[in-house]
Protein backbone atom coordinates (compact mmCIF):
# COMPACT_ATOMS: atom_id res chain seq x y z
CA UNK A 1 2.19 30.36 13.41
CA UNK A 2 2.14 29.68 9.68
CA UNK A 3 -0.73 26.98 7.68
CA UNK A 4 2.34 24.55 7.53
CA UNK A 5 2.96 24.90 11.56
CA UNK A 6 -0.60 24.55 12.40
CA UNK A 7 -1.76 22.12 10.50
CA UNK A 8 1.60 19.99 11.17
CA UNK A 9 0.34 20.48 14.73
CA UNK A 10 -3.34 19.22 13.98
CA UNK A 11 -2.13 16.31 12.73
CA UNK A 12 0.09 15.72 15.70
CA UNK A 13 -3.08 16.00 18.29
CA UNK A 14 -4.97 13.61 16.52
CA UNK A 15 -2.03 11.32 16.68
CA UNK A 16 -1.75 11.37 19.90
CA UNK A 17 -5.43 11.00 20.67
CA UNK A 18 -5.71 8.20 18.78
CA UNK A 19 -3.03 6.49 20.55
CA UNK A 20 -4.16 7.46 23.90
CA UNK A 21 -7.18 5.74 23.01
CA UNK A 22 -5.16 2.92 21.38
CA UNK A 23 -4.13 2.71 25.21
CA UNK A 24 -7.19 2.31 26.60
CA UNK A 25 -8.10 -0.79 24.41
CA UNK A 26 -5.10 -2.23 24.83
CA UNK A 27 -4.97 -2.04 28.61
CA UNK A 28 -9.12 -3.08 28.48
CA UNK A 29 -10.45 -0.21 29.49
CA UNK A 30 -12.81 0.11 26.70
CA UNK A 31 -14.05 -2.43 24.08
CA UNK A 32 -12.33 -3.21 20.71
CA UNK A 33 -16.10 -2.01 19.19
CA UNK A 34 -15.65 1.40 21.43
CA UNK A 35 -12.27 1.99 20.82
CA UNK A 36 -13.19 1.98 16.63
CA UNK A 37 -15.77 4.47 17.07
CA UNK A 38 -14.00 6.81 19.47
CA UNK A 39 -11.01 6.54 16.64
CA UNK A 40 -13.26 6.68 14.21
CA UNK A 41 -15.40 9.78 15.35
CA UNK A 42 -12.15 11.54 16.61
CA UNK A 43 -11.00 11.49 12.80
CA UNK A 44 -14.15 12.47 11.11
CA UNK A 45 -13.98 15.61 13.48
CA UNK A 46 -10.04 16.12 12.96
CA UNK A 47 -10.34 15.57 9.33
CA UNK A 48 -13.44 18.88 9.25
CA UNK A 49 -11.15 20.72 11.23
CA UNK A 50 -8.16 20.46 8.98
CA UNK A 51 -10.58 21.14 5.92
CA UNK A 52 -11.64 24.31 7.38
CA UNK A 53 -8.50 25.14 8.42
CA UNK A 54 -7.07 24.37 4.54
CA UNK A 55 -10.05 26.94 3.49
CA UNK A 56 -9.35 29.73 5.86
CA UNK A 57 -5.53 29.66 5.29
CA UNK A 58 -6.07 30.32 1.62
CA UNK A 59 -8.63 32.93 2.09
CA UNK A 60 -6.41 34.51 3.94
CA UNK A 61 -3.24 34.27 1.48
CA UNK A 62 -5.73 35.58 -1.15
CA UNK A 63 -6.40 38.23 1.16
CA UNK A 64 -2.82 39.10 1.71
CA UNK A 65 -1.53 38.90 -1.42
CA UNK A 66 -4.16 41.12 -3.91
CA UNK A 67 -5.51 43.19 -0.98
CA UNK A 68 -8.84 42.17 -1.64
CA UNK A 69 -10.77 41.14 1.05
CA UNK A 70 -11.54 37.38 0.57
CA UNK A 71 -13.66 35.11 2.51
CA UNK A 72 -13.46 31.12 2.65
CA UNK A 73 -15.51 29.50 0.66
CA UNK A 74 -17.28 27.27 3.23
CA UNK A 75 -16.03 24.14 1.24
CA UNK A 76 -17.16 20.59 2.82
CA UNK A 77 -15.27 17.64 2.62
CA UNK A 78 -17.26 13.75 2.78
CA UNK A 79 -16.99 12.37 6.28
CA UNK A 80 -14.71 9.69 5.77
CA UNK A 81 -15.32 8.05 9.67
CA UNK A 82 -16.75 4.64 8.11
CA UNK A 83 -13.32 4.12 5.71
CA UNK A 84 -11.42 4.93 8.67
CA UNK A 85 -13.39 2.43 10.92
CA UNK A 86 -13.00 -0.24 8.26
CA UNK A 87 -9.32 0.37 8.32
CA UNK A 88 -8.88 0.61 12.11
CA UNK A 89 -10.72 -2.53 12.59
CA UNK A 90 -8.14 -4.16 10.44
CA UNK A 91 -5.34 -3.38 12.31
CA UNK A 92 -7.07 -4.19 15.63
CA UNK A 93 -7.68 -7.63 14.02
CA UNK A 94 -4.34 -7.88 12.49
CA UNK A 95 -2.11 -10.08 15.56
CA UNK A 96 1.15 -8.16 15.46
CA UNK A 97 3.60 -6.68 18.07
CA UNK A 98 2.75 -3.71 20.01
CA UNK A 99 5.06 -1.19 18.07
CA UNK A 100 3.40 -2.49 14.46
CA UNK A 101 0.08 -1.43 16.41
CA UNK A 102 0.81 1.75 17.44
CA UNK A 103 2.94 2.85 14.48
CA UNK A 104 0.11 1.96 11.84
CA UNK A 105 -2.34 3.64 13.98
CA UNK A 106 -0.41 6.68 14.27
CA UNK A 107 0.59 6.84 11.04
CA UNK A 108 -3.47 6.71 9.90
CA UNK A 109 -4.23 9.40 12.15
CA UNK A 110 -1.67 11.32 11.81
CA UNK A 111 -2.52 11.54 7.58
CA UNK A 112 -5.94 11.57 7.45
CA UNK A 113 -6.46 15.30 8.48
CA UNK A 114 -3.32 16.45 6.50
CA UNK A 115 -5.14 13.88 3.64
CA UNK A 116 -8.40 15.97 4.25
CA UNK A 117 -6.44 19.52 3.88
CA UNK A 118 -5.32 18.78 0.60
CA UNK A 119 -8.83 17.88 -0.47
CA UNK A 120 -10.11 21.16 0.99
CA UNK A 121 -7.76 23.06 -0.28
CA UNK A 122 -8.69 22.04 -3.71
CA UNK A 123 -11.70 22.59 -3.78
CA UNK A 124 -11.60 25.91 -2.10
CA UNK A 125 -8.79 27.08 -4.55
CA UNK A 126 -11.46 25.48 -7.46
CA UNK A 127 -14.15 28.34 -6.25
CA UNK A 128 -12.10 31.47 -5.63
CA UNK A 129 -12.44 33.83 -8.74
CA UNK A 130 -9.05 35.57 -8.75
CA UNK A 131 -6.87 32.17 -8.84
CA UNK A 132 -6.00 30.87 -11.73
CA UNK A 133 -3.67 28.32 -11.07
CA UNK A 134 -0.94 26.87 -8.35
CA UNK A 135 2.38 26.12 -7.41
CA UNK A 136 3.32 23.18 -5.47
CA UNK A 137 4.37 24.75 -1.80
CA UNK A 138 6.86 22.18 -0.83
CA UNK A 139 6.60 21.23 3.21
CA UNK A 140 9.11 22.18 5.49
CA UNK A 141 11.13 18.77 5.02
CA UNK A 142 10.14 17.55 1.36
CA UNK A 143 10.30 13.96 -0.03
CA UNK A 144 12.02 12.73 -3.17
CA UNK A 145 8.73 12.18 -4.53
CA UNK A 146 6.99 15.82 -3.62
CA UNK A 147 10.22 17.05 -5.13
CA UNK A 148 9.48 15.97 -8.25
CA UNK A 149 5.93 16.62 -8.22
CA UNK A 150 6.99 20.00 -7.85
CA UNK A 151 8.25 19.76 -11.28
CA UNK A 152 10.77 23.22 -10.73
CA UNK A 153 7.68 25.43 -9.88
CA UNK A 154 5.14 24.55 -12.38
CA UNK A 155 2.39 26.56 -12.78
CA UNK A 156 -0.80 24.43 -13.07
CA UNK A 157 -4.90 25.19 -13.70
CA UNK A 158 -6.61 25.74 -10.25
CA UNK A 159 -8.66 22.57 -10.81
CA UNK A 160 -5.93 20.41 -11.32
CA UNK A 161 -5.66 18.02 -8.49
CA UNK A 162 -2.35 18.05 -6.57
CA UNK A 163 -1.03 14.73 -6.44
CA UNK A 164 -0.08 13.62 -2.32
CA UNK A 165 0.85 10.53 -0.95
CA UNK A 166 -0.24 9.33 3.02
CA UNK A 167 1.70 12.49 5.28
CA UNK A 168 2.31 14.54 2.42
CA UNK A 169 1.82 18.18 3.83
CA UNK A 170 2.77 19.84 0.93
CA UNK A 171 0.06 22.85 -0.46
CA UNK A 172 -1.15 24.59 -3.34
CA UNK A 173 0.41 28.60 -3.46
CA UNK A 174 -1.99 30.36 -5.48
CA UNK A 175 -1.08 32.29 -8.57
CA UNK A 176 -3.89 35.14 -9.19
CA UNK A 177 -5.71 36.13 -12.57
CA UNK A 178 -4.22 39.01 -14.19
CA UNK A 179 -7.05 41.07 -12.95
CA UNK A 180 -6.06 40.96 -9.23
CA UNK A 181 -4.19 43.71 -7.86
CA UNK A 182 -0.26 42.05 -6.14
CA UNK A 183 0.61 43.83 -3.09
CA UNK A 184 3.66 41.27 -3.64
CA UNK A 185 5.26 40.42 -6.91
CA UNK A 186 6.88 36.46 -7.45
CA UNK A 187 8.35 34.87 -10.43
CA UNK A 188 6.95 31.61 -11.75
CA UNK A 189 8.58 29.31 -14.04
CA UNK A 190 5.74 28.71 -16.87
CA UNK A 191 5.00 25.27 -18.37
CA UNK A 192 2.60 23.67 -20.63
CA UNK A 193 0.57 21.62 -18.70
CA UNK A 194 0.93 17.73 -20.18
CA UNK A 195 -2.78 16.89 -22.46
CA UNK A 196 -4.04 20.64 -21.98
């Protein structure tokens, strides 16, 4: 199963919990106070495993594609379970229909761990020695707008942040320092990077 794959499928669990327990308020089974800090505790623990999943994955591409044995960094992400309370609450409070309900919960569930990857990722891809830069790795079924962030495979610094919008699972593909050893060989399309 590739990174795209799994973490596709992350973010589809915690989706689904968070409606299931979208369910349970709604039928009054458990409080409106209960149901934001089940949500909200579910997503601060979906969100760390997404991160560490973001880190592993490119520990292991590293790994793959010098031959060098590379471990993750270990890279921690800020528990973001009170900004997702705040806006869970909101939409609890908000009176709409049903479907409005369930699709704006779903739809903050479903990005916050693919919003916490992409965080990960950069800083993990910040603190590995033999990067030096990245690619935008389109996802499977890319937007307009990831499109043209993609800019025809520009090559940017490592510590540029990768602009993402909410369900944007697009990644960073690492390009390696000319001291690292390919076991694969890939052509990049070379830009100068806009004010640097």
């Amino acid at each position: 199963m590739s990174y795209f794959e799994k973490l596709d499928a992350h973010a589809t669990a915690t989706q689904a919990k968070a409606l299931n327990i979208l369910d349970l308020y709604r039928a009054g089974k458990i409080t409106k106070t209960e149901a934001i800090a089940t949500m909200s505790a579910m997503l601060g623990k979906a969100n760390l495993r997404a991160a560490a999943l973001a880190d592993f994955s490119l520990a292991a591409t590293i790994t793959l594609e010098t031959g060098i044995p590379t471990a993750a960094t270990g890279v921690s992400i800020r528990n973001n379970s009170r900004v997702a309370g705040r806006a869970i609450k909101q939409i609890l409070d908000t009176p709409t229909a049903k479907a409005d309900m369930v699709m704006r919960i779903g739809r903050l569930a479903r990005s916050e761990p693919l919003g916490a990857a992409v965080r990960a990722s950069d800083r993990a891809m910040a603190a590995q020695p033999l990067v030096e830069g990245w690619v935008r790795k389109l996802d499977p079924d890319p937007c307009q707008l990831c499109r043209w962030w993609w800019r025809d495979g520009q090559v940017w610094p490592k510590n540029h942040p990768m602009p993402h919008h909410k369900g944007c699972q697009c990644i960073k593909e690492p390009v390696f320092t000319e001291q690292a050893p390919r076991t694969r060989t890939r052509k990049y399309k070379v830009q100068p990077v806009l004010g640097g």
